[in-house]
N, C-alpha and C. Protein backbone atom coordinates (compact mmCIF):
# COMPACT_ATOMS: atom_id res chain seq x y z
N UNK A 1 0.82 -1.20 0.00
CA UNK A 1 0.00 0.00 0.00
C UNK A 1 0.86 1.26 0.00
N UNK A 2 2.35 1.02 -0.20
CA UNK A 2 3.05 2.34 -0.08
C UNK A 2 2.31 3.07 -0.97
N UNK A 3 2.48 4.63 -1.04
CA UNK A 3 2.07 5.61 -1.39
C UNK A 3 0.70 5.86 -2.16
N UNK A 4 -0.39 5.03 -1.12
CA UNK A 4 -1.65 4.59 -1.34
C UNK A 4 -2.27 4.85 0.17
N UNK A 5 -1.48 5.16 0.98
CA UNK A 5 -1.91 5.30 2.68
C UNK A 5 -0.82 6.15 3.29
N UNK A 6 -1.22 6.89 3.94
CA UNK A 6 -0.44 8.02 4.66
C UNK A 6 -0.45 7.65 6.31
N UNK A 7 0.68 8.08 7.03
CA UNK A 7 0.62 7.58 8.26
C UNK A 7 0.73 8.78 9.11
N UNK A 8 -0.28 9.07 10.02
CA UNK A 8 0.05 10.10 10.57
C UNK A 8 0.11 10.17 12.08
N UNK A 9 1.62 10.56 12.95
CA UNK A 9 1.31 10.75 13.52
C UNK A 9 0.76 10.79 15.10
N UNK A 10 -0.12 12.22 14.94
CA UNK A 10 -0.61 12.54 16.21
C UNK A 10 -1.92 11.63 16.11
N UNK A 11 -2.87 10.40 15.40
CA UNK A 11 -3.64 9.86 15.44
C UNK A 11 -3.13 8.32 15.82
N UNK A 12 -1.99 8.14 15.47
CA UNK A 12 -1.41 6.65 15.22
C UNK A 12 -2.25 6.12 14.27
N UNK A 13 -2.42 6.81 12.85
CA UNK A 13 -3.33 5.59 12.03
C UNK A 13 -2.53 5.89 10.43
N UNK A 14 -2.83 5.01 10.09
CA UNK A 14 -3.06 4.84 8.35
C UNK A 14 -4.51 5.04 7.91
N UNK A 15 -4.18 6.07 6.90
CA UNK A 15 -4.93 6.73 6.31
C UNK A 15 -5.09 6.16 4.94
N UNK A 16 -5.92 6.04 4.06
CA UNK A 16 -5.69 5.88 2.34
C UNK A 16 -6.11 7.39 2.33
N UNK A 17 -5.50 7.73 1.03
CA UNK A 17 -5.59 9.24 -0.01
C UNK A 17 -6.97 9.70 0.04
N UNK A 18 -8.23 9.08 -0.41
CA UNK A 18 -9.01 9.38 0.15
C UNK A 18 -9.92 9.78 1.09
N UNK A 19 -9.36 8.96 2.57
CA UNK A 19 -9.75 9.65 3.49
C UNK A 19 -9.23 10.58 3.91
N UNK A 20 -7.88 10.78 3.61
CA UNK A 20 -6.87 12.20 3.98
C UNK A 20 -7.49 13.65 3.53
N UNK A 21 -8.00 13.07 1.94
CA UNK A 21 -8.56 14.36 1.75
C UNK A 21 -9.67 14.60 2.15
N UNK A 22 -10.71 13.59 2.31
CA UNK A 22 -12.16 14.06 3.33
C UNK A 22 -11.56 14.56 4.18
N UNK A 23 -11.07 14.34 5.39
CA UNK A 23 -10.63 14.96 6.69
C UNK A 23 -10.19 16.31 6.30
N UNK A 24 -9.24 16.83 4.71
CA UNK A 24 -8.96 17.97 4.44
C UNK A 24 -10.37 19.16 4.28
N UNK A 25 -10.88 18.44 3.20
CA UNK A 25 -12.07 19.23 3.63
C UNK A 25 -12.82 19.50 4.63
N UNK A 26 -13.10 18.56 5.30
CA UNK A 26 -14.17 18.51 6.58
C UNK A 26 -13.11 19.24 7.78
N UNK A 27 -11.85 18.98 7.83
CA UNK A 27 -11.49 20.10 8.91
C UNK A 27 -11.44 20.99 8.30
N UNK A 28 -10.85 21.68 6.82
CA UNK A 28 -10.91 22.73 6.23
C UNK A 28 -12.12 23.49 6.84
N UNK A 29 -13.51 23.08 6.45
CA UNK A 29 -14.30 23.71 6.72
C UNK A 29 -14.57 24.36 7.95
N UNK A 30 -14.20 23.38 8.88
CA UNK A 30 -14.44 23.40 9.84
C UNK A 30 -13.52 24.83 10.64
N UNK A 31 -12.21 24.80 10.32
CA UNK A 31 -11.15 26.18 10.15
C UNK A 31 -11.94 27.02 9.90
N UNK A 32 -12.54 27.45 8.62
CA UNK A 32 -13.30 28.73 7.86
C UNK A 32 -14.52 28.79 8.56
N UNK A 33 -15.13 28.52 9.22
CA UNK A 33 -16.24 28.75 10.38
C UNK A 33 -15.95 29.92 10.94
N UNK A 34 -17.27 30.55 10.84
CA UNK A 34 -17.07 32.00 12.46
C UNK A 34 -16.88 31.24 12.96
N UNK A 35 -17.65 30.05 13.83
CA UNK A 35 -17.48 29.14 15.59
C UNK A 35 -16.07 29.54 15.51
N UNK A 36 -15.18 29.04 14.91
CA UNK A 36 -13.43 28.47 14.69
C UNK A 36 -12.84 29.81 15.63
N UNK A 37 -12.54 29.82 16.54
CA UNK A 37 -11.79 30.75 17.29
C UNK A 37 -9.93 30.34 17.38
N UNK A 38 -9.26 29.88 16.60
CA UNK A 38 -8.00 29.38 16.56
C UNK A 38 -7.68 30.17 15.43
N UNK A 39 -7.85 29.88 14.23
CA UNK A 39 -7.60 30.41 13.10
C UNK A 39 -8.11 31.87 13.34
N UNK A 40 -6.63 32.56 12.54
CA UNK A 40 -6.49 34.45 12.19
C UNK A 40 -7.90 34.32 10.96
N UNK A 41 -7.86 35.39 11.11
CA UNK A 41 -8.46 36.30 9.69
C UNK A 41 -8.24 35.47 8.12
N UNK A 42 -7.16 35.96 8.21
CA UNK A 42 -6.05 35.64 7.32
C UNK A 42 -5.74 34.48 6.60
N UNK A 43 -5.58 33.45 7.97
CA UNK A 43 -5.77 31.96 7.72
C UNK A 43 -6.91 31.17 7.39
N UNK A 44 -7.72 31.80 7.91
CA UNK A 44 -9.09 31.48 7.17
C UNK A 44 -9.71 31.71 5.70
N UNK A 45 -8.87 32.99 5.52
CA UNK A 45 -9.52 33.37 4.04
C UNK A 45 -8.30 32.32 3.01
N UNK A 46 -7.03 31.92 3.74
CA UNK A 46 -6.39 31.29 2.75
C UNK A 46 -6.68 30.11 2.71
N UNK A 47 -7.55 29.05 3.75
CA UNK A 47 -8.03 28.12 3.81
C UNK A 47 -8.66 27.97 2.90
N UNK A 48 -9.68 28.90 2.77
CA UNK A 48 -10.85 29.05 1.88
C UNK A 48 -10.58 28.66 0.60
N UNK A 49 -9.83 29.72 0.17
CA UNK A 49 -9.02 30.15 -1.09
C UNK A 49 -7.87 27.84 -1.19
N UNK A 50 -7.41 27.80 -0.80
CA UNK A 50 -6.99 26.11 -1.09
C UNK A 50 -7.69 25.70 -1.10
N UNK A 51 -9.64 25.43 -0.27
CA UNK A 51 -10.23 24.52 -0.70
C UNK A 51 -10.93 24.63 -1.62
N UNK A 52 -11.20 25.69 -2.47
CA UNK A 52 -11.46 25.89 -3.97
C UNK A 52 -10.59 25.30 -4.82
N UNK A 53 -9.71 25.64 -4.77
CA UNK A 53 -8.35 25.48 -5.52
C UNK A 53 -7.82 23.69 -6.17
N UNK A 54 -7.71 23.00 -4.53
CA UNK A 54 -7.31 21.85 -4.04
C UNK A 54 -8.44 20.85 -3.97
N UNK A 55 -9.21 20.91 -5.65
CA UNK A 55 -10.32 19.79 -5.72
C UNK A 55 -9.75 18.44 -5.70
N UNK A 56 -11.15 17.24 -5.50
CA UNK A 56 -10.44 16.00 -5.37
C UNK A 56 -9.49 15.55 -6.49
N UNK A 57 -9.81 16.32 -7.98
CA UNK A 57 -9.10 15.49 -9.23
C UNK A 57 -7.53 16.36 -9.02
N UNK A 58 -7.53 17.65 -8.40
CA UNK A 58 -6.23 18.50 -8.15
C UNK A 58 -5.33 17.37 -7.18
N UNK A 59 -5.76 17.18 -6.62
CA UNK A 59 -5.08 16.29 -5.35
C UNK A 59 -4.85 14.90 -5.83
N UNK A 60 -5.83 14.14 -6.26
CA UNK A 60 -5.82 12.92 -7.09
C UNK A 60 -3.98 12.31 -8.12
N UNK A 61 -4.35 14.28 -8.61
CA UNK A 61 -3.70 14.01 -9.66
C UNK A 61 -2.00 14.38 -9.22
N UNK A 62 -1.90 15.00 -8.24
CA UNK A 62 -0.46 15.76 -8.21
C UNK A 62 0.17 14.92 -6.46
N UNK A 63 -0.43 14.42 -5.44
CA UNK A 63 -0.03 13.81 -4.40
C UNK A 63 0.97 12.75 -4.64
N UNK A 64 1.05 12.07 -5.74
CA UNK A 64 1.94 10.96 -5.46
C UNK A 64 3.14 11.44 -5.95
N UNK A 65 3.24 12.80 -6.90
CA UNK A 65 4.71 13.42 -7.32
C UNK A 65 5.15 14.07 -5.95
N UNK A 66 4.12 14.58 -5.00
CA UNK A 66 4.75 15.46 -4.00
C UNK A 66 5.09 14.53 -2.71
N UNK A 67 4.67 13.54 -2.99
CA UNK A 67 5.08 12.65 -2.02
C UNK A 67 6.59 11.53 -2.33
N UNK A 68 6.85 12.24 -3.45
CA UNK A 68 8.31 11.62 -4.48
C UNK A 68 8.95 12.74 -3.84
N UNK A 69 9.05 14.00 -4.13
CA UNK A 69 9.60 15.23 -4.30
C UNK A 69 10.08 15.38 -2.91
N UNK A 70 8.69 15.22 -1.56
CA UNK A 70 9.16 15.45 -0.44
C UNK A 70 10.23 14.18 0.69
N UNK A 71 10.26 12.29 -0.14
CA UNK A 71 10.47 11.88 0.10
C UNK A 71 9.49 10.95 1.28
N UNK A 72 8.55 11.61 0.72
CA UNK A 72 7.06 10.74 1.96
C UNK A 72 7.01 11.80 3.06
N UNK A 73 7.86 12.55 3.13
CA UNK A 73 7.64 13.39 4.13
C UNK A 73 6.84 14.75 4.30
N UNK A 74 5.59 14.77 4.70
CA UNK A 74 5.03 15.69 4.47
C UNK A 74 4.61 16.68 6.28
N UNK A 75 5.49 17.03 6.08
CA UNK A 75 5.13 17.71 7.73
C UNK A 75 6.09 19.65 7.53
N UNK A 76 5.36 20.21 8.44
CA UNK A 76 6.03 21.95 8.46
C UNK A 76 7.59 21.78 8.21
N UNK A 77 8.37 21.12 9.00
CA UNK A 77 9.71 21.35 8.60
C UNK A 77 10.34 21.29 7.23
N UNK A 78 9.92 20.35 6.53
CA UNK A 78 9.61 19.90 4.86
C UNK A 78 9.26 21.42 4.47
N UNK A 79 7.82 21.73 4.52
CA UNK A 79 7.37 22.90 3.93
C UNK A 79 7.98 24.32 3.94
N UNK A 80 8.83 24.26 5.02
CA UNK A 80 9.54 25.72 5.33
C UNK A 80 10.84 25.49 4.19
N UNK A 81 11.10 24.49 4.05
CA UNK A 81 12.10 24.04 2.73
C UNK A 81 11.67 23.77 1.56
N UNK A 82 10.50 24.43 1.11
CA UNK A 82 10.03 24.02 -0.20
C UNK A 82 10.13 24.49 -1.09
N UNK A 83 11.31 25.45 -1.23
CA UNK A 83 11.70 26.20 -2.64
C UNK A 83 12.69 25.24 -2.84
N UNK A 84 12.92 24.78 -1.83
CA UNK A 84 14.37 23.13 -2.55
C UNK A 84 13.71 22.05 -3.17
N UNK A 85 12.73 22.20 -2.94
CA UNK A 85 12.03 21.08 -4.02
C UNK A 85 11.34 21.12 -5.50
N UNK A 86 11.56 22.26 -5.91
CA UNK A 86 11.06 22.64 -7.35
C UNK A 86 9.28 22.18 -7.53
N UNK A 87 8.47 22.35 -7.03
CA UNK A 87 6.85 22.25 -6.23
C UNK A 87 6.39 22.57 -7.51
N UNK A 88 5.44 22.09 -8.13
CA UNK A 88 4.81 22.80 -9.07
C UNK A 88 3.73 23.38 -8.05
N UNK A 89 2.58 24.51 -8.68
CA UNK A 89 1.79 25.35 -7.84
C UNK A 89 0.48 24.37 -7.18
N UNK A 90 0.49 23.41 -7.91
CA UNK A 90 -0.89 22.13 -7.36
C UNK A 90 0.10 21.88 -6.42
N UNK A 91 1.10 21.43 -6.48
CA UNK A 91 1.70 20.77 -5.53
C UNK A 91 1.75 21.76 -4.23
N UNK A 92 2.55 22.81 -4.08
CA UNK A 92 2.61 23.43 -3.07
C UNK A 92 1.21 23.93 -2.35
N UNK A 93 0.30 24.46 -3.62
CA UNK A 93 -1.58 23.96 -2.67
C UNK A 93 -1.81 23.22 -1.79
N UNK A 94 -1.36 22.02 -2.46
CA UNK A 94 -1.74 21.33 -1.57
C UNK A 94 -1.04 20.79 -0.14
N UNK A 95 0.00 20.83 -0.38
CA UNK A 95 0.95 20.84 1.32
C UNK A 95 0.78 21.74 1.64
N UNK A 96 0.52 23.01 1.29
CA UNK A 96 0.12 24.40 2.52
C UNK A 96 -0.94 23.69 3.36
N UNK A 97 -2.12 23.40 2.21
CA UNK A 97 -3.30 22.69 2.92
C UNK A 97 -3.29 21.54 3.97
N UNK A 98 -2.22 20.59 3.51
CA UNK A 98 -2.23 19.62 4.17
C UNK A 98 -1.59 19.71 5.76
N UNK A 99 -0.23 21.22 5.86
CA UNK A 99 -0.18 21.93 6.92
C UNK A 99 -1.08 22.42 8.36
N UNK A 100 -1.91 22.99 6.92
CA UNK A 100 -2.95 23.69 8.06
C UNK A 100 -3.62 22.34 8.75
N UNK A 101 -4.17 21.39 8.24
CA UNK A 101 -5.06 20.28 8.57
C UNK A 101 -4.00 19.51 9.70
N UNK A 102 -3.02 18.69 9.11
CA UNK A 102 -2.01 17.77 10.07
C UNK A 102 -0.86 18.50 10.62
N UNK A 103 -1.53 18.91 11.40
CA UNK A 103 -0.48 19.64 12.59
C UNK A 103 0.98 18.64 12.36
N UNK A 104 0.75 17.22 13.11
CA UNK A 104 1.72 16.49 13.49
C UNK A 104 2.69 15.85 11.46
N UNK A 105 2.09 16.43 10.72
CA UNK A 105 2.73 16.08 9.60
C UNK A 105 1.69 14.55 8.86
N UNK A 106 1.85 14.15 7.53
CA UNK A 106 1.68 12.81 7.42
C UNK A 106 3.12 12.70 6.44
N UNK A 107 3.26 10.68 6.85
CA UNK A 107 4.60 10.49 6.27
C UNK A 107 3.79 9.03 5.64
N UNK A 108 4.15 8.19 4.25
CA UNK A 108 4.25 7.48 3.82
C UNK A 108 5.27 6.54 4.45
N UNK A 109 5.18 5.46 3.66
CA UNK A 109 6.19 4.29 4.48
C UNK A 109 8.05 4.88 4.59
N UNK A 110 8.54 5.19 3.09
CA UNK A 110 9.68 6.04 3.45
C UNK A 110 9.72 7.12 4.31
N UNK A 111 8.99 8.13 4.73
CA UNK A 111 9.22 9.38 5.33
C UNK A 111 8.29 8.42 6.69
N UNK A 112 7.81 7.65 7.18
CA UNK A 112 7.76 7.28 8.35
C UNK A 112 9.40 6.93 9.15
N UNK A 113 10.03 5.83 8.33
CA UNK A 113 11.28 5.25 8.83
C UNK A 113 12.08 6.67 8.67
N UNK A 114 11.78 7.20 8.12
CA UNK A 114 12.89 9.05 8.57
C UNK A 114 12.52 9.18 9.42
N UNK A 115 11.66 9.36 9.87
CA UNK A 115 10.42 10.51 11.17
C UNK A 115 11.43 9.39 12.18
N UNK A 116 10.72 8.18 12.83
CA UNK A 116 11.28 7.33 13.58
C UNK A 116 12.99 7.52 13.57
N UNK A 117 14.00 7.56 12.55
CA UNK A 117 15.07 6.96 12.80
C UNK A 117 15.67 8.69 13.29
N UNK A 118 15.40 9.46 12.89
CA UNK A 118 16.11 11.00 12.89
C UNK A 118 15.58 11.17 13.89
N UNK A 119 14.27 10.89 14.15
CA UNK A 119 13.63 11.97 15.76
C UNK A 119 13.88 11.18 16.76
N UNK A 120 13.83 9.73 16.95
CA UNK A 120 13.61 9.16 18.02
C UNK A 120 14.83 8.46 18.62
N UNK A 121 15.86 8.25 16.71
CA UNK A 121 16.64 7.69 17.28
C UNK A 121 16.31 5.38 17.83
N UNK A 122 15.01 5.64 16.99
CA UNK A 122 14.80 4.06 17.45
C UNK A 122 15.40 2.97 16.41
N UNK A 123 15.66 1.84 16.16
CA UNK A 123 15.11 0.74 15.73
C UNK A 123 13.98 0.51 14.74
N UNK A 124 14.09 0.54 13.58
CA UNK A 124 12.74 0.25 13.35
C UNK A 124 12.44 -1.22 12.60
N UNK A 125 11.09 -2.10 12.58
CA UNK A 125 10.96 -3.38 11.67
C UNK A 125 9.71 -3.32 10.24
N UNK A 126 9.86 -3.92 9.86
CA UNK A 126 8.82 -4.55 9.22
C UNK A 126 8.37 -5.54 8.88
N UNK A 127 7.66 -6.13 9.06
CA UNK A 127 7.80 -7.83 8.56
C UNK A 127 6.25 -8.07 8.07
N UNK A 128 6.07 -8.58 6.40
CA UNK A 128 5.24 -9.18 5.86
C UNK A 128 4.91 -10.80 6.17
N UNK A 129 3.65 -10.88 6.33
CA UNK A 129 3.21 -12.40 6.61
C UNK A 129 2.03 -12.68 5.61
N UNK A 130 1.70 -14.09 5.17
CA UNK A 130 0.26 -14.14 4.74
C UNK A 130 0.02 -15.44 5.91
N UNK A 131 -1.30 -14.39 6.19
CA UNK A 131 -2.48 -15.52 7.59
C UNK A 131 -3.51 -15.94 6.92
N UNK A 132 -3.48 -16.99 6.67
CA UNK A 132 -4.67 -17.61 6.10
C UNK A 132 -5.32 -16.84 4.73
N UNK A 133 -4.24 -16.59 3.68
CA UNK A 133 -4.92 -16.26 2.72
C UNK A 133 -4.85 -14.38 2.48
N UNK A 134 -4.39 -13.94 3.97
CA UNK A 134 -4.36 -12.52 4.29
C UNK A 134 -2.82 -11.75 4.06
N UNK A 135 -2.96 -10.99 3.15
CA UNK A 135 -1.31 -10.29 3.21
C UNK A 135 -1.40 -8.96 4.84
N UNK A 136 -0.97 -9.37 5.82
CA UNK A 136 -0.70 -8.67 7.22
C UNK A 136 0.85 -8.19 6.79
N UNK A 137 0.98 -6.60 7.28
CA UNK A 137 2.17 -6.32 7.17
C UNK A 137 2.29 -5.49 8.83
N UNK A 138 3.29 -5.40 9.66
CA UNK A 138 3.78 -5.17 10.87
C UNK A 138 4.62 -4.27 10.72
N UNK A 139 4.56 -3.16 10.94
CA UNK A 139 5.92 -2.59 11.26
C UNK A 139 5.84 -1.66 12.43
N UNK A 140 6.75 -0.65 12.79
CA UNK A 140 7.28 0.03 13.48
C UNK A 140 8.42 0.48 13.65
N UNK A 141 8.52 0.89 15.39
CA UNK A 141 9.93 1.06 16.13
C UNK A 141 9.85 0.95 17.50
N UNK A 142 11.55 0.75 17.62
CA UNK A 142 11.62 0.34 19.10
C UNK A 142 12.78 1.13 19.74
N UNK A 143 12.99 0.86 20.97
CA UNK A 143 14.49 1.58 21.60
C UNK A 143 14.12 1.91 22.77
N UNK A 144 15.66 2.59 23.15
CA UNK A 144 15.46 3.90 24.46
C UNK A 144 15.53 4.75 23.71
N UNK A 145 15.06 5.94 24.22
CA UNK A 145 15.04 7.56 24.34
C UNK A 145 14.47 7.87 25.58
């Protein structure tokens, strides 16, 4: 399922592309609300302005180059470096967007084993099995810190 599921995170889950971007919209919206007392002025009207922009066929079509480009790594520290990545303008849409939404970043299977080995400093595994007919895949990390 590499670069078919996104891992994020402050949820501990795997995501597929599609639900990443429901959640984009549906918190999007949820941002651009009067209720929304977190979000500036500012940030709201640029919310706005990406979820026009950042339709499902926009996203469909340009996520799996920006998830090449960033190395699976899609989190703020990435984005503050994104004139090093030559972004086309769908592309950078849409990681602003994906910013505002995943605080904690999302990483694919490569930019997970970064996240783990650079931040934590752990161990990490993976190990494929078939259970009865079932492809189960395991991974993680381990250690001190």
């Amino acid at each position: 399922m590499d670069g078919k599921v996104l891992w994020n995170p402050e949820t501990e889950n795997l995501s597929s592309l599609d639900d990443v971007y429901k959640t984009v919209v549906e918190d999007g919206n949820e941002l651009v609300s009067p209720e929304d007392k977190w979000s500036t002025k500012e940030e709201k009207e640029r919310i706005a302005e990406l979820l026009k922009i950042v339709t499902k066929e926009v996203f469909d079509a340009n996520i799996s180059n920006l998830l090449k480009k960033t190395d699976g790594t899609l989190n703020s520290k990435v984005w503050k470096n994104r004139d090093d990545l030559y972004l086309t303008d769908d592309e950078k849409n849409i990681f602003e967007l994906l910013n505002f939404i995943f605080d904690s970043g999302l990483y694919d299977e490569e930019g997970y084993y970064e996240l783990v080995g650079n931040n934590y400093n752990h161990e990490t595994f993976k190990m494929d099995k078939n259970i009865n007919g079932v492809d189960v895949v395991a991974f993680g990390h381990y250690g001190y810190d």
